[in-house]
N, C-alpha and C. Protein backbone atom coordinates (compact mmCIF):
# COMPACT_ATOMS: atom_id res chain seq x y z
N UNK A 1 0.85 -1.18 0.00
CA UNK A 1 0.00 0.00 0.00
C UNK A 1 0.90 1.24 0.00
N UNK A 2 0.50 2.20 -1.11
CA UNK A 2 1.51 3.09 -1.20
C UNK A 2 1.06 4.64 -0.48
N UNK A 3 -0.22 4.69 -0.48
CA UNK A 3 -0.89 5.67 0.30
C UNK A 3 -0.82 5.26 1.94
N UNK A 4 -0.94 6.41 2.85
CA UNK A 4 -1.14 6.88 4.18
C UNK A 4 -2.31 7.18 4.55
N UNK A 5 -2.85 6.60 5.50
CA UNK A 5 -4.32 7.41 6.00
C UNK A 5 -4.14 7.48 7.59
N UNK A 6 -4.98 8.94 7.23
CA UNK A 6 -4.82 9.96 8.39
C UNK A 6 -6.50 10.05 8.85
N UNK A 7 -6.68 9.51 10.08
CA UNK A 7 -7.94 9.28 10.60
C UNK A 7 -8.39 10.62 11.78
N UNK A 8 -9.39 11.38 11.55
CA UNK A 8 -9.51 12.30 12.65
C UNK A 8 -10.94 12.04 12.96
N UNK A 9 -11.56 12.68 14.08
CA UNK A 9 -13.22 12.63 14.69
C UNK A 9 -13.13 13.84 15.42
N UNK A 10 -14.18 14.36 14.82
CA UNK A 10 -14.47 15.67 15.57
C UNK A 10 -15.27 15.45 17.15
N UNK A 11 -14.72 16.53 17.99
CA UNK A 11 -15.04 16.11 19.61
C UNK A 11 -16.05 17.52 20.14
N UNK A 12 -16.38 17.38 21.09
CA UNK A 12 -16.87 18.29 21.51
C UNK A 12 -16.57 19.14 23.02
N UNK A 13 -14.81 19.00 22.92
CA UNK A 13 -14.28 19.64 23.84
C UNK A 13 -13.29 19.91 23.32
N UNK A 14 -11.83 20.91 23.62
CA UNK A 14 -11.06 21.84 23.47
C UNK A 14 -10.34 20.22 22.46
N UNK A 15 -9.79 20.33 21.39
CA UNK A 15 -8.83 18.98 21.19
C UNK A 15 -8.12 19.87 19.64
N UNK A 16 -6.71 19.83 19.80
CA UNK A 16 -5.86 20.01 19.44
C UNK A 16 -4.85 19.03 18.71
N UNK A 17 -4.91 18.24 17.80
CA UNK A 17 -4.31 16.84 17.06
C UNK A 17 -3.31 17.23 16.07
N UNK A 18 -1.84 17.13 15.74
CA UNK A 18 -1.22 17.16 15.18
C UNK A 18 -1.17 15.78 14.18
N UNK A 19 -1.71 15.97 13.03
CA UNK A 19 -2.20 14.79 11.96
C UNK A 19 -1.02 14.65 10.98
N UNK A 20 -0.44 15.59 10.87
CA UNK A 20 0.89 15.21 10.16
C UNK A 20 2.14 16.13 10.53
N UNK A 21 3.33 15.66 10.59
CA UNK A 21 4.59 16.46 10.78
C UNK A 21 5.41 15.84 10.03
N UNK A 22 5.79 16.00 8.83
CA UNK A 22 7.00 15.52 7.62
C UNK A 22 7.79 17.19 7.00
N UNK A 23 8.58 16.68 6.50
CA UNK A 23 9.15 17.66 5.72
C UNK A 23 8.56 18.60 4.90
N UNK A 24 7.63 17.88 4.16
CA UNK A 24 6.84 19.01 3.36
C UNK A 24 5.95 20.17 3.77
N UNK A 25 5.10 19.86 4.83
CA UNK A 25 4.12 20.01 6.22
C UNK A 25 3.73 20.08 6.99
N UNK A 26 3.27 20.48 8.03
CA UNK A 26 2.22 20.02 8.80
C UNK A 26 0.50 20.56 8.84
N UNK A 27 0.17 19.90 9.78
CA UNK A 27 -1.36 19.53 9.54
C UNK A 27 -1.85 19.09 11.00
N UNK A 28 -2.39 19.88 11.20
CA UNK A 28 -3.34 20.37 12.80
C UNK A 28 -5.09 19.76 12.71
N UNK A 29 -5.37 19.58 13.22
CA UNK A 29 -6.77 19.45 13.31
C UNK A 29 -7.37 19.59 14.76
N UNK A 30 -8.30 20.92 14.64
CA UNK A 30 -8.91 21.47 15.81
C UNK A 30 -10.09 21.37 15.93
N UNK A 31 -10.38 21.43 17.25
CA UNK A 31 -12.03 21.49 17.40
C UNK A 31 -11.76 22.27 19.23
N UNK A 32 -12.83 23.60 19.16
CA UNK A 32 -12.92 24.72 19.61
C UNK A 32 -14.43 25.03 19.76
N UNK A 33 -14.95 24.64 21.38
CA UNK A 33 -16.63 25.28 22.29
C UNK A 33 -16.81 26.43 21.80
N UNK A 34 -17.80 26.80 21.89
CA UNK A 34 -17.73 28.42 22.23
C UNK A 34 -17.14 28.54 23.28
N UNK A 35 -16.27 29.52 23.16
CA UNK A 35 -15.62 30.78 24.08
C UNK A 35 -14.49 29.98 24.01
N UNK A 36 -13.75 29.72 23.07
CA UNK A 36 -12.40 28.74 23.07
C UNK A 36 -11.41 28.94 22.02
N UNK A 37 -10.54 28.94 21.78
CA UNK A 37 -9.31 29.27 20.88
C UNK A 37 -8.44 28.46 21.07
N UNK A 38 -7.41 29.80 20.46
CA UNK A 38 -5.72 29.51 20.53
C UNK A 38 -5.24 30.82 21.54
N UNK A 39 -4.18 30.87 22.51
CA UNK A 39 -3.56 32.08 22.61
C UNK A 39 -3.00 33.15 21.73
N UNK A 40 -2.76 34.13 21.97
CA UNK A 40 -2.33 34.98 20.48
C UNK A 40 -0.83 34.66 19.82
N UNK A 41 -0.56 34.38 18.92
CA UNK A 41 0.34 33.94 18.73
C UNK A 41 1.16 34.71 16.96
N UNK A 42 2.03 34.56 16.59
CA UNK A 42 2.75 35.14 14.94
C UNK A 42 2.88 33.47 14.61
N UNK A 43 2.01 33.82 13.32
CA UNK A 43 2.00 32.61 12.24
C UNK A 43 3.80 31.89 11.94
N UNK A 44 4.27 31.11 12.10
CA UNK A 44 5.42 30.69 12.31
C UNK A 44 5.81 29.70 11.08
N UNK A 45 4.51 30.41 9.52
CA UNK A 45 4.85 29.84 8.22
C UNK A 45 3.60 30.55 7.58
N UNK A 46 3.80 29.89 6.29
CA UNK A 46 2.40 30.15 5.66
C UNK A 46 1.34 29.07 6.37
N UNK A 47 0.23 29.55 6.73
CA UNK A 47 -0.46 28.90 7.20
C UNK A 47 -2.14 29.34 6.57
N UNK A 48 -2.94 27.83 6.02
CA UNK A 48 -3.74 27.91 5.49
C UNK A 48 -5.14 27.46 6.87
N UNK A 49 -6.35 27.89 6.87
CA UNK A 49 -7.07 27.10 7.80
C UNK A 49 -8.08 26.84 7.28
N UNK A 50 -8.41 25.58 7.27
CA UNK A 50 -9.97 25.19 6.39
C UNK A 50 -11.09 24.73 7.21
N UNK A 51 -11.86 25.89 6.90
CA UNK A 51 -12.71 25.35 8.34
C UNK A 51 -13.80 24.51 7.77
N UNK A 52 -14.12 23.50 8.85
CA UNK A 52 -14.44 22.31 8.48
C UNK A 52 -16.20 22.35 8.81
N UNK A 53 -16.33 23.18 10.18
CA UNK A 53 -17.89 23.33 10.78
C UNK A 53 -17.79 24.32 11.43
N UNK A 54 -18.58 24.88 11.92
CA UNK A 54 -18.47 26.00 12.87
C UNK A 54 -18.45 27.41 12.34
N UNK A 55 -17.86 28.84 13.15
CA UNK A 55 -17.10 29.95 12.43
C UNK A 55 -16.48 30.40 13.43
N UNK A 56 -15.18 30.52 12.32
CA UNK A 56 -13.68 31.19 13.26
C UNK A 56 -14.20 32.72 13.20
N UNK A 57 -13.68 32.91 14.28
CA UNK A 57 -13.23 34.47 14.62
C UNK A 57 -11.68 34.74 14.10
N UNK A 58 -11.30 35.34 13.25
CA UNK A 58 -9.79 35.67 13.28
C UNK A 58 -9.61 36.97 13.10
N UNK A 59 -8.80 37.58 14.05
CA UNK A 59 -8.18 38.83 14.17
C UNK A 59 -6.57 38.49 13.73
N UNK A 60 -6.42 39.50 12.67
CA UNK A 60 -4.87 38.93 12.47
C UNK A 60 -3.84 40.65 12.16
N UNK A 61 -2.75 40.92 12.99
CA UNK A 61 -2.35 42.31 13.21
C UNK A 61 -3.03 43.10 14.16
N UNK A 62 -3.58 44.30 13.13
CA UNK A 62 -4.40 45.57 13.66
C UNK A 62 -5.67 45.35 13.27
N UNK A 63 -5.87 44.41 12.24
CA UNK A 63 -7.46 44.57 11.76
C UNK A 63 -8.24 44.69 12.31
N UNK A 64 -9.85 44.43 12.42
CA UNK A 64 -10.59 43.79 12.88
C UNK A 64 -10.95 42.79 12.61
N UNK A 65 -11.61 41.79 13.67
CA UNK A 65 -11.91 40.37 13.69
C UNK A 65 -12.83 40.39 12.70
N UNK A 66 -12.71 38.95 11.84
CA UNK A 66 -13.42 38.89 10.80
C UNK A 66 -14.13 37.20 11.02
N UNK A 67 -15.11 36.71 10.56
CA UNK A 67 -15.93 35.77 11.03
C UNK A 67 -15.63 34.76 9.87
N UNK A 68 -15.60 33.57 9.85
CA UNK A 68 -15.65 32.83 8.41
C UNK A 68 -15.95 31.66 8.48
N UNK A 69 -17.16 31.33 8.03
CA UNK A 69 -17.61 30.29 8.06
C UNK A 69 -17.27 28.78 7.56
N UNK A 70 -18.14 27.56 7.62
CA UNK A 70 -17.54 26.55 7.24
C UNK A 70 -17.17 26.57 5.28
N UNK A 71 -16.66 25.83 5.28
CA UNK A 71 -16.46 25.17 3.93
C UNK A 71 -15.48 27.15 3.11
N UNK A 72 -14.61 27.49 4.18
CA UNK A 72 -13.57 28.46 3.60
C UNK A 72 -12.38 28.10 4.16
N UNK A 73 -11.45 28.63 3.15
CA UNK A 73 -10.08 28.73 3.05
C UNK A 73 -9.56 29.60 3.65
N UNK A 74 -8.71 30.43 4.49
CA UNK A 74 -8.02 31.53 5.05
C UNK A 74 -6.75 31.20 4.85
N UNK A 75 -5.82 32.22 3.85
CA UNK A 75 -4.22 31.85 3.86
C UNK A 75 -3.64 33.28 4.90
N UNK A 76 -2.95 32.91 5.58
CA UNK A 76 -2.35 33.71 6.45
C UNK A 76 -0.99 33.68 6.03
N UNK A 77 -0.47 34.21 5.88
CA UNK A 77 1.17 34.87 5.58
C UNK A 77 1.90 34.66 6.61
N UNK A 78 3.06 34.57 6.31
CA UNK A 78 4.24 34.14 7.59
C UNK A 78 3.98 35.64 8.47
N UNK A 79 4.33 35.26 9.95
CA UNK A 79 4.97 36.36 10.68
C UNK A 79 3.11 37.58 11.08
N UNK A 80 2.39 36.94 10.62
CA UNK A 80 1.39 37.64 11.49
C UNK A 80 0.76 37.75 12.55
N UNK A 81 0.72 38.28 13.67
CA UNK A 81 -0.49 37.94 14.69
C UNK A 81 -1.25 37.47 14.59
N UNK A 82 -2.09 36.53 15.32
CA UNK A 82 -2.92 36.14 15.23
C UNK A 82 -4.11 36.01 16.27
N UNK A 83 -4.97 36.33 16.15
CA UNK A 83 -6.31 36.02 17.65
C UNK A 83 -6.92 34.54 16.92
N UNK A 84 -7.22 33.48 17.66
CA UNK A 84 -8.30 32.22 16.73
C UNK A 84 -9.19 31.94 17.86
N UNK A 85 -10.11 32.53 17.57
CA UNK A 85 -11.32 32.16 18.57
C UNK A 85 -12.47 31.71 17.86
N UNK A 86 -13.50 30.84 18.95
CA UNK A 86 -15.10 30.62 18.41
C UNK A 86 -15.83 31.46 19.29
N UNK A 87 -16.53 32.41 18.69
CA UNK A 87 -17.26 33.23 19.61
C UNK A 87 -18.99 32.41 19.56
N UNK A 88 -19.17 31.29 18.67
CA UNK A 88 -20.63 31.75 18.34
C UNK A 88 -20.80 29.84 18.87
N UNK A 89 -22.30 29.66 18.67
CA UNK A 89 -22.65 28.63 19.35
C UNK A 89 -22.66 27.25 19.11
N UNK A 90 -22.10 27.10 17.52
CA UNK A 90 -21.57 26.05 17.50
C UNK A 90 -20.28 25.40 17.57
N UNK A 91 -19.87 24.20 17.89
CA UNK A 91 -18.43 23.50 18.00
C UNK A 91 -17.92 24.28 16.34
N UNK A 92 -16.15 25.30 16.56
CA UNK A 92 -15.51 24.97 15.55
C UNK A 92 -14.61 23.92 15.02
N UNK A 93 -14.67 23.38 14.06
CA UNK A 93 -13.90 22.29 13.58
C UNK A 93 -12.53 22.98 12.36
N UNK A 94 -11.47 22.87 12.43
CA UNK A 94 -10.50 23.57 11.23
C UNK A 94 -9.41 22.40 11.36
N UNK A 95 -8.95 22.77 9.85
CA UNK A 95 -7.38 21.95 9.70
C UNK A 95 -6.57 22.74 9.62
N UNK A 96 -5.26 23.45 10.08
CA UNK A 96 -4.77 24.17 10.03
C UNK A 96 -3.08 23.70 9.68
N UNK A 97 -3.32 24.38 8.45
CA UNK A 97 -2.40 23.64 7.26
C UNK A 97 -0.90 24.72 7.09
N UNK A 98 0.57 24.15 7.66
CA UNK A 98 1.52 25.08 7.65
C UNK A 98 1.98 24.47 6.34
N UNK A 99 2.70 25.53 5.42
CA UNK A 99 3.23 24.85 4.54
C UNK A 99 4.67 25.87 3.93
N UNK A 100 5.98 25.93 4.22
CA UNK A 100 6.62 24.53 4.37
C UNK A 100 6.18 24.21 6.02
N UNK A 101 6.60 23.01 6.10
CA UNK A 101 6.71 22.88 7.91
C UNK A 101 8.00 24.28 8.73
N UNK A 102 7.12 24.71 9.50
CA UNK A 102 7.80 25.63 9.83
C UNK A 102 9.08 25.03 10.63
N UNK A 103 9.56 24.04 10.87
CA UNK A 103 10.78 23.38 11.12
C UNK A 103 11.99 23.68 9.87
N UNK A 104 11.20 23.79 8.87
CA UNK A 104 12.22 23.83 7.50
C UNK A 104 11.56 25.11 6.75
N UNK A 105 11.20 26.61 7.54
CA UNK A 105 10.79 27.20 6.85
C UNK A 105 12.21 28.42 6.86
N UNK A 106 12.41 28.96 5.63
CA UNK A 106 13.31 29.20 5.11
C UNK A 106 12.63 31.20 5.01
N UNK A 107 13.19 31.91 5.92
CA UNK A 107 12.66 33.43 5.34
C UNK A 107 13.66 34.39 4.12
């Protein structure tokens, strides 16, 4: 078998899963209550987030927080702030996709 499979289940408490870490990548898979996140943190690659259910809150810099629902893409740029919260009442679900792996990210 020349393919890999990567098995995830969405939960309904704070869960944080690192689904892949190789050279090319990594690959996060979150699930976030209301009133739940990440701490604030600078994007530490290109980082893509696909949200899977739910809607993210993301504040990223100075902006203002912007809302985005399921079935979107968000590419975030190396080196930004970031806020990742669920403000609203359903479980968020996202994959949060670094690409290169910021282990081998090259500025």
């Amino acid at each position: 078998m020349l393919e890999k499979i990567y098995e995830f289940t969405k939960g309904d408490t704070k869960n944080i899963n690192k689904m892949i870490d190789d050279d090319n990548l990594l690959i996060n898979h979150m699930c976030f209550p209301t009133g739940e996140g990440l701490p604030e943190h600078y994007s530490n690659s290109n980082v893509y987030m696909l949200v899977l259910s739910g809607t993210l809150t993301l504040k990223l810099d100075d902006q203002e927080a912007h809302k985005y629902e399921h079935s979107r893409i968000i590419n975030i740029p190396y080196n930004a702030k970031m806020n990742v919260n669920n403000f609203d009442d359903d479980i968020l679900e996202l994959f949060v996709i670094k690409a290169p792996n910021p282990k081998n990210y090259k500025e």
